[in-house]
Protein backbone atom coordinates (compact mmCIF):
# COMPACT_ATOMS: atom_id res chain seq x y z
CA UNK A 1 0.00 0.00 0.00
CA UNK A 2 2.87 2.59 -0.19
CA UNK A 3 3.56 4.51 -2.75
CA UNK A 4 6.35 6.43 -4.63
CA UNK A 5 7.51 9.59 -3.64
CA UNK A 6 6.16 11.03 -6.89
CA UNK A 7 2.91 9.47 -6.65
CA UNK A 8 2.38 11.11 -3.23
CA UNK A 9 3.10 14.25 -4.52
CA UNK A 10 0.44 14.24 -7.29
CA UNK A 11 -2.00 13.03 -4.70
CA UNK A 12 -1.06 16.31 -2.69
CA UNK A 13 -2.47 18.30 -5.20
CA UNK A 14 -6.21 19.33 -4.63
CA UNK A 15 -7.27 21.96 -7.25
CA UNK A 16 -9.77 24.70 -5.93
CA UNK A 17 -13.08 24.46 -7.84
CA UNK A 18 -13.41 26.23 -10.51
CA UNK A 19 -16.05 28.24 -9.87
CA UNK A 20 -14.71 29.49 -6.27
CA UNK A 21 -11.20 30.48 -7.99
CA UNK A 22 -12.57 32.49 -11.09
CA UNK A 23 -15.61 34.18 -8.29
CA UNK A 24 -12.32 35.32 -5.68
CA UNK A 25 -10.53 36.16 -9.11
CA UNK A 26 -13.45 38.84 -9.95
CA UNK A 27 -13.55 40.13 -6.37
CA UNK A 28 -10.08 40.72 -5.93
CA UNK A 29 -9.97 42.35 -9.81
CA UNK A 30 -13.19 44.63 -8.87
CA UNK A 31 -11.62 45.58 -5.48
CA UNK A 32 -8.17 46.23 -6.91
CA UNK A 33 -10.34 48.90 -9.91
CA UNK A 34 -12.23 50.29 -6.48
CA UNK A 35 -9.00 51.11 -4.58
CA UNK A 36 -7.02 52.25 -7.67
CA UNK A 37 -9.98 54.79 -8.71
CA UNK A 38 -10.24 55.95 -5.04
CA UNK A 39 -6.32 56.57 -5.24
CA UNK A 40 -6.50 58.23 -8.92
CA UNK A 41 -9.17 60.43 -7.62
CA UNK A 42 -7.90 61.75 -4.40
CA UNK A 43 -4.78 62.88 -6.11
CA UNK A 44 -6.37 64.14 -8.73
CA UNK A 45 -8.18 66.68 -6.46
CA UNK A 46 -5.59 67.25 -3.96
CA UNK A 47 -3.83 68.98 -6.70
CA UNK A 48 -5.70 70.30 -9.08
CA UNK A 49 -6.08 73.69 -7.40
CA UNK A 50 -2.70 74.57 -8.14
CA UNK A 51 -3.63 74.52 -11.63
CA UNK A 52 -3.63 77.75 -13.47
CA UNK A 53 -6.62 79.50 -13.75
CA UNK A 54 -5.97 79.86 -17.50
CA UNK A 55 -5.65 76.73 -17.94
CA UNK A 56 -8.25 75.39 -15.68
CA UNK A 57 -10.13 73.19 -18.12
CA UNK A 58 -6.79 71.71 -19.85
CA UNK A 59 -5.20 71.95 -16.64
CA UNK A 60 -7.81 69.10 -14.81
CA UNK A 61 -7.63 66.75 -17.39
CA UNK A 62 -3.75 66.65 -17.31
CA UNK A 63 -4.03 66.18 -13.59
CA UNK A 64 -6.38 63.81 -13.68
CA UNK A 65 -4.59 61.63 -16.37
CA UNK A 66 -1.38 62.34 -14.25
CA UNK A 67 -3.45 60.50 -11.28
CA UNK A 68 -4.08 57.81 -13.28
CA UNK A 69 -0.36 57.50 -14.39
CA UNK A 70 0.72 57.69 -11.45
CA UNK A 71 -1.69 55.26 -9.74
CA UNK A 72 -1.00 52.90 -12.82
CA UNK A 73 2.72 52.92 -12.17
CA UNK A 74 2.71 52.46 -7.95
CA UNK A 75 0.66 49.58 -8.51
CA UNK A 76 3.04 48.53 -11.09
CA UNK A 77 5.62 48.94 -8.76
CA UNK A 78 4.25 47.35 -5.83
CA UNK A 79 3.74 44.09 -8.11
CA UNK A 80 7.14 43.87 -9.11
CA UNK A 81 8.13 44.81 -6.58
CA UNK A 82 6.52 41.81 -4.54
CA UNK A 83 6.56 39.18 -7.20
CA UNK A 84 10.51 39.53 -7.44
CA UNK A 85 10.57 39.44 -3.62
CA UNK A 86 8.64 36.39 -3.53
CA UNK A 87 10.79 34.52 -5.95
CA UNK A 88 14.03 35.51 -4.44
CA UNK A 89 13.35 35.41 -0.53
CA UNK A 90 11.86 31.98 0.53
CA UNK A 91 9.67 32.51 3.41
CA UNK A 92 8.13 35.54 1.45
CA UNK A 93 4.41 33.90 0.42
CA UNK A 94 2.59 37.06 -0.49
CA UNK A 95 -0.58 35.80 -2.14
CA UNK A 96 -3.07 37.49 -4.42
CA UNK A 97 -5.16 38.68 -1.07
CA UNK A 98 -2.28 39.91 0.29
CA UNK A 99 -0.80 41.74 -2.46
CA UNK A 100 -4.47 43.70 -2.41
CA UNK A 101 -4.29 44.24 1.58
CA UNK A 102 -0.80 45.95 1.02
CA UNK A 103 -2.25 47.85 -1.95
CA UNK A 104 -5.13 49.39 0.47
CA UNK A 105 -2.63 50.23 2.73
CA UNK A 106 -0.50 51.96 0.69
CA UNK A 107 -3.66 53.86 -0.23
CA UNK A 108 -3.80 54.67 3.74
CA UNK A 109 -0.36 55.55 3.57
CA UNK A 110 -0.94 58.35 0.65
CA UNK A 111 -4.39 59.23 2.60
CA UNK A 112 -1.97 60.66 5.75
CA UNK A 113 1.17 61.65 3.97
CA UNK A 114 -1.16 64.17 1.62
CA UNK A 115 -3.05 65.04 5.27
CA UNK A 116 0.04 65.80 6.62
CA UNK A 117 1.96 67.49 4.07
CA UNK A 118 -1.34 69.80 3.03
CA UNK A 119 -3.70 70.31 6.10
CA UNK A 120 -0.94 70.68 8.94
CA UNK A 121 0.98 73.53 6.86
CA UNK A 122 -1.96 75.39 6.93
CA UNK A 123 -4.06 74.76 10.02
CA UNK A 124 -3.70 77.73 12.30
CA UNK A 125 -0.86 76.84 14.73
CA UNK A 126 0.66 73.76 13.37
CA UNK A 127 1.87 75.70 10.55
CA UNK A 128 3.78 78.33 12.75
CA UNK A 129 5.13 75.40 14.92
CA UNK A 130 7.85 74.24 12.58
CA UNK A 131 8.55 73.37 8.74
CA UNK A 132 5.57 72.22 7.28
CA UNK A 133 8.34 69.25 5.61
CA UNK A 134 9.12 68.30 9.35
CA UNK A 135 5.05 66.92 9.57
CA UNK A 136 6.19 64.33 7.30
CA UNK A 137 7.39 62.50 10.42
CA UNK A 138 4.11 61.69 11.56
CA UNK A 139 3.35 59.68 9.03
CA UNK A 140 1.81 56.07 10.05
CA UNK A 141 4.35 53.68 8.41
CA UNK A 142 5.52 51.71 11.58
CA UNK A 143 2.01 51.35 12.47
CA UNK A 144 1.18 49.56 9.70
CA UNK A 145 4.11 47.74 9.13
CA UNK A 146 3.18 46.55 12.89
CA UNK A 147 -0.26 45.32 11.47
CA UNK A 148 1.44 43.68 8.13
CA UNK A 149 3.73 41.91 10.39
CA UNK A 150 1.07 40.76 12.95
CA UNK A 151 -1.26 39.56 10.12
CA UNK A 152 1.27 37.81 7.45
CA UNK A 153 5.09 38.22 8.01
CA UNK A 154 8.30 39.91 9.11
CA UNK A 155 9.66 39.53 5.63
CA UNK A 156 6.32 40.78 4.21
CA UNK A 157 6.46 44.27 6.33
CA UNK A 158 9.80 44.60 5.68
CA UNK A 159 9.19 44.49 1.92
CA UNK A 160 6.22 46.50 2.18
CA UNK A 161 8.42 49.36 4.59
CA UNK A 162 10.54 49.44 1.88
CA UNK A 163 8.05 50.14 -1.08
CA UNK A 164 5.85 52.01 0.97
CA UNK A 165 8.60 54.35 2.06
CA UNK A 166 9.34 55.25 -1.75
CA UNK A 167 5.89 55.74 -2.42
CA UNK A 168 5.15 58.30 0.93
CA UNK A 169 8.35 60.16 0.31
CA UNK A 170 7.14 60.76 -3.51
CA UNK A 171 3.38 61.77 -2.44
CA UNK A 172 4.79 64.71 0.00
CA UNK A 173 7.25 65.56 -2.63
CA UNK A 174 10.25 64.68 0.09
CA UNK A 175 13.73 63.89 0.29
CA UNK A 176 16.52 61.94 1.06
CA UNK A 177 15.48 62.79 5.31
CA UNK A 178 11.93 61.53 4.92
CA UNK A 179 12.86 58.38 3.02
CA UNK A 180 15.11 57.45 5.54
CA UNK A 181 12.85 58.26 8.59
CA UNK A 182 9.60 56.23 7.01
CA UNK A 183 12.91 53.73 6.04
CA UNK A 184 14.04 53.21 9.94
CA UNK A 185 10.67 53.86 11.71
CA UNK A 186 8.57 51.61 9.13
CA UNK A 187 11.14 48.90 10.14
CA UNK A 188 11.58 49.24 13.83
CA UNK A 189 7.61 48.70 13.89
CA UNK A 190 8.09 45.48 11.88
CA UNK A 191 11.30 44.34 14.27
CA UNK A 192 9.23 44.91 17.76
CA UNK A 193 5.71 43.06 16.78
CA UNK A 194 6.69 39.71 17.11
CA UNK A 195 4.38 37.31 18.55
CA UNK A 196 1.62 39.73 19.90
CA UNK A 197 -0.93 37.69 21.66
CA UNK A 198 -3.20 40.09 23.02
CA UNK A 199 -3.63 43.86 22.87
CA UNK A 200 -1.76 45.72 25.65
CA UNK A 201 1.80 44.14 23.56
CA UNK A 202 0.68 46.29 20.76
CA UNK A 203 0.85 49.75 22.50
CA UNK A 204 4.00 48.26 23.97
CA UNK A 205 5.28 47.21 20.72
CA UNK A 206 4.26 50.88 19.77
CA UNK A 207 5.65 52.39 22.36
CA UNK A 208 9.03 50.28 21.57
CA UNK A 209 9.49 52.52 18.16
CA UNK A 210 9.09 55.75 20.21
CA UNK A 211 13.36 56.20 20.84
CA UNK A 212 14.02 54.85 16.91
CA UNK A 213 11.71 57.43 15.48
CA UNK A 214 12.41 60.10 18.00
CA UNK A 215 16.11 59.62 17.69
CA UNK A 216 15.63 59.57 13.52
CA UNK A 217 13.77 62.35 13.29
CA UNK A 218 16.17 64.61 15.29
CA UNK A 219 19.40 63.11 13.81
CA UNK A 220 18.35 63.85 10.07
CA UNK A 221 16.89 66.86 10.96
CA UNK A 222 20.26 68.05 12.59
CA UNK A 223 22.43 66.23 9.45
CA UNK A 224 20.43 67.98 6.41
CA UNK A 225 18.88 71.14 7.60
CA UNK A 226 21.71 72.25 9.65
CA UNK A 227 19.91 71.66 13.47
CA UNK A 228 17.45 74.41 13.74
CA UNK A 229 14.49 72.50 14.57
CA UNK A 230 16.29 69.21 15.77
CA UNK A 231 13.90 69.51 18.96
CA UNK A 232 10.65 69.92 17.15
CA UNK A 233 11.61 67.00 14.85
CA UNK A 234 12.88 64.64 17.91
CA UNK A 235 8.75 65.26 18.88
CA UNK A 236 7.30 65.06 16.07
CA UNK A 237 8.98 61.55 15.78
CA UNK A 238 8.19 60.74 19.05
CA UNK A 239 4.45 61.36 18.89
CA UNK A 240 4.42 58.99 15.91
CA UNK A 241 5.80 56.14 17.75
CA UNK A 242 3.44 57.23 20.40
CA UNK A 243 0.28 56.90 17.97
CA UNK A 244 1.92 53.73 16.72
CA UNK A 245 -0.06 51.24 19.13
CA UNK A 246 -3.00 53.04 18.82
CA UNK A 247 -3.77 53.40 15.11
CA UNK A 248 -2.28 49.61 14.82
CA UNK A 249 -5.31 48.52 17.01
CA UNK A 250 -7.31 50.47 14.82
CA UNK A 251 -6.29 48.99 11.56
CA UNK A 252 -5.78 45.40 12.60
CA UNK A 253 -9.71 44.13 13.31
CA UNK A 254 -10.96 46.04 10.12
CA UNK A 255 -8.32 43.92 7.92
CA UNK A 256 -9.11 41.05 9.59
CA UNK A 257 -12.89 41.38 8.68
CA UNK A 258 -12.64 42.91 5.58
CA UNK A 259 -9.56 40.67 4.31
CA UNK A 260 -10.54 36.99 6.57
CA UNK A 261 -7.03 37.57 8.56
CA UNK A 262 -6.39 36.13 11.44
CA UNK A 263 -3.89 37.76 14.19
CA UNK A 264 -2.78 35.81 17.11
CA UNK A 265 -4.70 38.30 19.15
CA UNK A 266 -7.95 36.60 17.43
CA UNK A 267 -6.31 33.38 17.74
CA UNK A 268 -6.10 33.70 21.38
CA UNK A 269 -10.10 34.78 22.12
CA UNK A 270 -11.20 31.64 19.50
CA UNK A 271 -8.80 29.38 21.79
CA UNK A 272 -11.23 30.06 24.80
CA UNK A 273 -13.42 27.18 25.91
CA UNK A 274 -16.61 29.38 26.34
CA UNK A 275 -16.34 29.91 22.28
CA UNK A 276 -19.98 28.23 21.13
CA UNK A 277 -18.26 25.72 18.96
CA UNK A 278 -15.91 24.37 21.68
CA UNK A 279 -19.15 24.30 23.78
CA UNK A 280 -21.11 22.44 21.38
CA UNK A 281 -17.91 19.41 20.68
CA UNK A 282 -17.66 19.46 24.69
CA UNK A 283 -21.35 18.49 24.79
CA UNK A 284 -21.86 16.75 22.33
CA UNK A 285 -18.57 14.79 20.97
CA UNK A 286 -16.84 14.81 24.58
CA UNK A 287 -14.47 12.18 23.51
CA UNK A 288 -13.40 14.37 20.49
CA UNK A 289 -12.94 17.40 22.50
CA UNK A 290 -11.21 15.56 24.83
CA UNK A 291 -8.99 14.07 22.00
CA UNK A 292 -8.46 17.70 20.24
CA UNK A 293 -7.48 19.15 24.36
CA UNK A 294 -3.96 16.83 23.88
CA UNK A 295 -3.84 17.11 20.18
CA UNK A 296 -3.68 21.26 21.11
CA UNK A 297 -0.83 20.59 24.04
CA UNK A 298 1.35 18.58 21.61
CA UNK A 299 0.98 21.37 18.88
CA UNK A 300 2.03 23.61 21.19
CA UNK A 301 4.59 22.01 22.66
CA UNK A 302 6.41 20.79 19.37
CA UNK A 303 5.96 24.23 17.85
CA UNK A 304 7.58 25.99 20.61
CA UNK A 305 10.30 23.22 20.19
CA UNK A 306 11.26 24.23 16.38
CA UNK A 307 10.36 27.67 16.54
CA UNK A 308 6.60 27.52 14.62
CA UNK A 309 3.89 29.31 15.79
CA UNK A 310 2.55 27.94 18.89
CA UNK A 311 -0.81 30.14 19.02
CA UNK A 312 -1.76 29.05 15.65
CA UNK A 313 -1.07 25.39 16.37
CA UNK A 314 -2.84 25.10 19.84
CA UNK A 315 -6.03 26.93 18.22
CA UNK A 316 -6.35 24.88 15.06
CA UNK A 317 -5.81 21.60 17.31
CA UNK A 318 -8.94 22.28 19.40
CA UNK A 319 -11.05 22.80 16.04
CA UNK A 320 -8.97 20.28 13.82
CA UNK A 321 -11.99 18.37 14.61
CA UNK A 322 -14.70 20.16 14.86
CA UNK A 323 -16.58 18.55 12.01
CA UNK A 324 -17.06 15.54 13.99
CA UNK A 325 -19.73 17.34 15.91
CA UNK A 326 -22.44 16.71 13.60
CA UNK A 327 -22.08 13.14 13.87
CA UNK A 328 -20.39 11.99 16.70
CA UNK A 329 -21.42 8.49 17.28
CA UNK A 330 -19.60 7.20 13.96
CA UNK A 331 -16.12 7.50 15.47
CA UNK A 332 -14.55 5.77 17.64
CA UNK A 333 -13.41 8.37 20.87
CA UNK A 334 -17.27 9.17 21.39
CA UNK A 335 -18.18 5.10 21.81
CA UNK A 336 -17.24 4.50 24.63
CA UNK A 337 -19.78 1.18 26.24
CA UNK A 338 -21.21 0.84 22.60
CA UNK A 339 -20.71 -1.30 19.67
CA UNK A 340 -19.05 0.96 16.48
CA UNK A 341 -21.27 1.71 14.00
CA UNK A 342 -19.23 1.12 11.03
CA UNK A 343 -19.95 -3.01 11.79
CA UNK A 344 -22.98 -2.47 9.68
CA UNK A 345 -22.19 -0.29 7.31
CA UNK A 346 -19.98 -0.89 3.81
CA UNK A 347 -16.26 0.55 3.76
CA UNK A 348 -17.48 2.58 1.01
CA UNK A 349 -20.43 4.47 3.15
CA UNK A 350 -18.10 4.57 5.93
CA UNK A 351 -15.32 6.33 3.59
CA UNK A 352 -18.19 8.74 2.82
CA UNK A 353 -18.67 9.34 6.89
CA UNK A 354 -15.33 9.79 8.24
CA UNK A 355 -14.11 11.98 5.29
CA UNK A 356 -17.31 14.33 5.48
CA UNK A 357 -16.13 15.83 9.17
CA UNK A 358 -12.71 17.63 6.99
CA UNK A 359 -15.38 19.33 4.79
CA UNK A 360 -17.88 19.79 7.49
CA UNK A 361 -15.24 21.44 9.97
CA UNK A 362 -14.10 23.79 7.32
CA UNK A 363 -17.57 25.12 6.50
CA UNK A 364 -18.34 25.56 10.39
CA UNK A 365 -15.14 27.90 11.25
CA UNK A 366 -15.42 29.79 7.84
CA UNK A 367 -19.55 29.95 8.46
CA UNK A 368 -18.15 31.58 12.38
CA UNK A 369 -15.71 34.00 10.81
CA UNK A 370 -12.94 32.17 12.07
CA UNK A 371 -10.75 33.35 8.59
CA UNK A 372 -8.46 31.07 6.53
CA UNK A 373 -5.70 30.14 9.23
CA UNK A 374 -7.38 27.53 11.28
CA UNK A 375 -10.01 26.90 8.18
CA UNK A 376 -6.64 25.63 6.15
CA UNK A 377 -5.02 23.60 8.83
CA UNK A 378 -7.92 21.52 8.93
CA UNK A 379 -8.43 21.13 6.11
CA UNK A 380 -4.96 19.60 5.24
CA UNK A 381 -4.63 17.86 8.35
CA UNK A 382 -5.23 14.97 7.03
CA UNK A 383 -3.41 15.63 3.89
CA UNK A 384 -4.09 12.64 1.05
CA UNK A 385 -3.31 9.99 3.45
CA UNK A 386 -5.25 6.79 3.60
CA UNK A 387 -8.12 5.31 5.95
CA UNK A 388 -5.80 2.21 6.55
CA UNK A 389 -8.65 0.79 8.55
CA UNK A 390 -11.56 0.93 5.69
CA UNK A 391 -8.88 0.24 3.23
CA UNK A 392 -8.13 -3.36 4.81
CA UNK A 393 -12.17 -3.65 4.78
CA UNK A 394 -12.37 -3.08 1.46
CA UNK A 395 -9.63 -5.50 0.12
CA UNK A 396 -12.47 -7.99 -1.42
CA UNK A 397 -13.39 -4.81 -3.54
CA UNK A 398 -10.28 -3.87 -4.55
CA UNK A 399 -9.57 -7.81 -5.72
CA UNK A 400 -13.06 -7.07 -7.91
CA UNK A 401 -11.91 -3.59 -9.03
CA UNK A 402 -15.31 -2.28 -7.71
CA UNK A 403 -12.95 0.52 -5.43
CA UNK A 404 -9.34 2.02 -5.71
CA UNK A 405 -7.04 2.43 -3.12
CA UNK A 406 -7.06 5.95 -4.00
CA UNK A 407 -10.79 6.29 -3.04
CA UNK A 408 -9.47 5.33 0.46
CA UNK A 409 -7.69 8.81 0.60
CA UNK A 410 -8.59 12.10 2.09
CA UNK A 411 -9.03 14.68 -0.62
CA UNK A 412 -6.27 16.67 0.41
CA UNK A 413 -4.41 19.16 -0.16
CA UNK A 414 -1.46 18.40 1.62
CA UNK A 415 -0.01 20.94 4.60
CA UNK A 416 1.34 23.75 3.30
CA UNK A 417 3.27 25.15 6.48
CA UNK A 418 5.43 23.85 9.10
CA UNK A 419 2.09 24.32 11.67
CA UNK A 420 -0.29 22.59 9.39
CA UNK A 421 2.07 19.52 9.66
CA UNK A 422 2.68 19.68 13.47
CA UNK A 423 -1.02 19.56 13.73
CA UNK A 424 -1.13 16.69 11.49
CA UNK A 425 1.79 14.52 12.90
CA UNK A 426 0.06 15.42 16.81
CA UNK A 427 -3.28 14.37 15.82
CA UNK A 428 -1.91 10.78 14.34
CA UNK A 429 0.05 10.20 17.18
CA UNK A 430 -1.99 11.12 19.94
CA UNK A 431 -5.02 8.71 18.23
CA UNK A 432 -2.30 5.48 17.80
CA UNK A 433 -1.34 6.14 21.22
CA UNK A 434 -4.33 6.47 22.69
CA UNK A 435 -4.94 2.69 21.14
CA UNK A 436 -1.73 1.29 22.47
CA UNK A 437 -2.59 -0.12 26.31
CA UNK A 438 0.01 0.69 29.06
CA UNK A 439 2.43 1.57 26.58
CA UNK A 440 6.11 2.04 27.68
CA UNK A 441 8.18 5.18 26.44
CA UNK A 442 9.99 3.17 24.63
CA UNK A 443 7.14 2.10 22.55
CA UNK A 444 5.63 5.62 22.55
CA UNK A 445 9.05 6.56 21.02
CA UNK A 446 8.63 3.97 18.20
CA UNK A 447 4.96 4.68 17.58
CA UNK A 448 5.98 8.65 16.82
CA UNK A 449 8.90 7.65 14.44
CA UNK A 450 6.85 5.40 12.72
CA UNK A 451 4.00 8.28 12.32
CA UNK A 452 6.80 10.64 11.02
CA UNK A 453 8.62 8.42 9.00
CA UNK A 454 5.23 7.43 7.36
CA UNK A 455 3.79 10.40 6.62
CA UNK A 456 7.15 11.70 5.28
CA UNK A 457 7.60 8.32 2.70
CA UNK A 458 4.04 9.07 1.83
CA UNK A 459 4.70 12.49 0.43
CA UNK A 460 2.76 14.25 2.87
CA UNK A 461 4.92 16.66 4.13
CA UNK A 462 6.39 17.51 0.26
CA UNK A 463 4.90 21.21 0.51
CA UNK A 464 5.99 22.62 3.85
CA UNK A 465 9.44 23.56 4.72
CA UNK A 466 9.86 20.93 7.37
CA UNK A 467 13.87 19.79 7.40
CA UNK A 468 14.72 16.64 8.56
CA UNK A 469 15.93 18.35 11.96
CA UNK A 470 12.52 20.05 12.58
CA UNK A 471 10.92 16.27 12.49
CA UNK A 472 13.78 14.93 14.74
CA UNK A 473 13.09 17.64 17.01
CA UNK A 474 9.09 17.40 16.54
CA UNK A 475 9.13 13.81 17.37
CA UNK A 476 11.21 14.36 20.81
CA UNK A 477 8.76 16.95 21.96
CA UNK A 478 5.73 15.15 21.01
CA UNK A 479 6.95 11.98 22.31
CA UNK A 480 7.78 13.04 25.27
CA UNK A 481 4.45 14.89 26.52
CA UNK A 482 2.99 11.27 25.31
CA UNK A 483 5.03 9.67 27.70
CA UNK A 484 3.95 11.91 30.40
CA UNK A 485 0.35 12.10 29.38
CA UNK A 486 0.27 7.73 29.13
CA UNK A 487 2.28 6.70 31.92
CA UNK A 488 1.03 3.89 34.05
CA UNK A 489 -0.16 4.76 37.51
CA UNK A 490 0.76 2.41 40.48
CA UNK A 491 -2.26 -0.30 41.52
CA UNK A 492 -4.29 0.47 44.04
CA UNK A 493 -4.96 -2.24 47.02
CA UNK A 494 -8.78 -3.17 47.44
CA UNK A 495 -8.54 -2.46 51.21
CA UNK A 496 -7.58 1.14 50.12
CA UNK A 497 -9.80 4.30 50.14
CA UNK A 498 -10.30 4.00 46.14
CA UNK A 499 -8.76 7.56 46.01
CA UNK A 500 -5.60 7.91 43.44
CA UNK A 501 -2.87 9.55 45.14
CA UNK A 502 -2.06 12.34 42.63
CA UNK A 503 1.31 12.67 43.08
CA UNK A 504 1.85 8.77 41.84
């Protein structure tokens, strides 16, 4: 029943219908038109009343065809820019949504550096406070960059500081100082937002940037203009980094509802066992929730080990499952004192059964808002791997050629990142173990190789960027909260109280 490495990896591939693909291909294209014609548009009136009077009528329709040259070539830019990023740096993923999200940003980005640049000069006060140029500090870049790194990557905000930077500095009409400040502030707010769980570490993180774009400000200020108004740029910069936490709050839950992201702030309030789905597997598919509880604390634990994330993992364990809870009596953790009601049903009808609660699971997290993260680990937690179990069932129909081994496999597709697989390898484990009876660590050992070694013969693993060190490690962590979650308790004399002493 094994196959070829090449085999496995054309059963990992599980083509999106066609129909869903070309309908998120015509939203993203008619959201992509909105944003660009929102873009052409505000520059097109921000400066048309410099415009000669003369030439008013002439004068607009330059302008406005300037808008739209000018929004055709940043968006130009910002694909190129991306694409080549993607191909060159490896953990770079930036998908189609993503390249949009950065897009609308970008438009936020040109929103405040024209509201800086135009309104500050010449609101009563602010313009008599200092340059007008020196406003350009308080542009939002490390704010954002905060919420792009939050929400995809550190090597996706740093690419994005970088374009975004060129693009600000060219709406205010800067220079070489306010390149460099959006530069350096744009990527301290990338550096500092690392693992945010919940959000008082995003005004930290915020307040983290305050020194870097304080210290910036000033020190450009002082090296191009000669020091005059080194003080007033030291807090101007400051009040940015200031604002930093606050506007990143702002953005964040707006991208993750408009765009289906999901930050590890979101993660954290979904991993809560008051959430209605939780409540519904803990009443109704106890033996699943119970199973999905240790599936979660292995994620965890082997993510921390090679460095994945652990929020994601733990979260997407608890609802890896999930799907089960419309029919819980067909598997086997919720039968406890019955018989198993695949005894009177074909292999084929039970194939239908088990590989329904993937499809089922994905609908009821996406249906909850949940937003692709957890949605995608479970549905390639299972990968293409086989129902070993139905298969051996089945072998008289196989002999007949009335079924295929291949109709014996999940549909796939395969994980796609190192915490889809952790979740994957935990949840096999945990179930063979939980079958074993008094195992010994020794054998707990040898049932987690096996698992690994299996899944990574089968081809499962082909499209995630585990190395053969992250498994090693992986197994060792896995295996040995196993061994601490199955060891064998002492025996108990009759005479005795009948209560377990805990600490044996």
């Amino acid at each position: 029943m094994s196959v070829s490495k090449t085999e496995a990896k054309d059963n990992c591939s599980a083509p999106e219908p066609g129909g869903r693909r070309d309908f998120q291909s015509a939203r993203l294209l008619i959201m992509a038109a909105g944003a660009s014609a929102i873009v052409a548009i505000l520059f097109y009136f921000w400066e048309m009343e410099p415009a000669p009077r003369s030439m008013r009528r002439w004068g607009e329709l330059f302008l406005f065809m300037g808008a739209v040259v000018f929004t055709m070539a940043a968006a130009i830019f910002l694909r190129d820019w991306f694409v080549a990023a993607r191909k060159e740096i490896r953990k770079l993923r930036a998908t189609a949504r993503d390249f949009l999200f950065l897009f609308s940003l970008s438009l936020i980005l040109f929103v405040a550096a024209k509201g800086v640049s135009t309104f500050l000069a010449v609101t009563p006060g602010f313009g008599r406070l200092t340059d007008p140029r020196i406003y350009a500090c308080l542009i939002p870049l490390s704010a954002l960059a905060m919420v792009v790194r939050v929400l995809i990557s550190f090597e996706t905000a740093i690419m994005f500081t970088v374009a975004a930077s060129v693009l600000s500095t060219a709406a205010v009409s800067g220079r070489w100082p306010e390149l460099l400040f959006l530069l350096l502030s744009g990527t301290a707010g990338a550096c500092v937002a690392r693992r945010i769980t919940d959000r008082y570490k995003v005004l930290r993180a915020g307040t983290l940037t305050v020194p870097v774009s304080a210290i910036t400000a000033g020190a450009l200020e002082y090296a191009f203009s000669g020091g005059g108004q080194t003080l007033q740029a030291c807090v101007i910069g400051a009040v940015n980094g200031i604002l930093a936490g606050p506007v990143a709050l702002a953005v964040m839950p707006v991208a993750e509802l408009v765009f289906g992201y999901t930050s590890d702030i979101r993660l954290t309030e979904l991993g809560s066992a008051n959430h209605p789905l939780l409540s519904r597997l803990m009443k109704e598919a106890p033996g699943t929730f119970h199973h999905s509880l240790i599936v979660g604390a292995l994620s965890e634990a082997g993510a921390h080990a090679i460095g994945a994330n652990a929020a994601v993992c733990r979260v997407a364990a608890l609802y890896h499952d999930i799907g089960k809870a419309g029919k819980p009596q067909y598997y086997s953790e919720n039968q406890a004192g019955t018989e198993n009601l695949h005894d009177a049903l074909s292999p084929g009808l039970s194939r239908t059964v088990i590989l329904s609660h993937v499809k089922e699971g994905v609908k009821m997290v996406r249906e909850a808002g949940f937003g692709d993260r957890v949605a995608e680990i479970i549905e390639q937690h299972h990968g293409t791997s086989i129902l070993y179990c139905f298969l051996d069932k089945a072998k008289p129909m196989i002999q007949d050629r009335k079924a295929s081994e291949e109709m014996f496999r999940y549909p796939g597709p395969c994980p796609k990142t190192k915490e889809a697989a952790i979740v994957m390898i935990a949840d096999a484990t945990e179930a063979t173990v939980r079958s074993m009876r008094s195992p010994s660590s020794q054998e707990v050992k040898e049932a987690v190789t096996g698992i690994i070694n299996r899944a990574y013969l089968d081809g499962q693993l082909n499209e995630c960027e585990m190395t053969l060190r992250d498994l090693s490690i992986l197994g060792e962590s896995i295996g040995r909260v196993l061994i601490a979650i199955a060891h064998r308790r002492v025996d108990y004399p009759a005479s005795g109280s009948g209560l377990a002493d805990e600490e044996t």
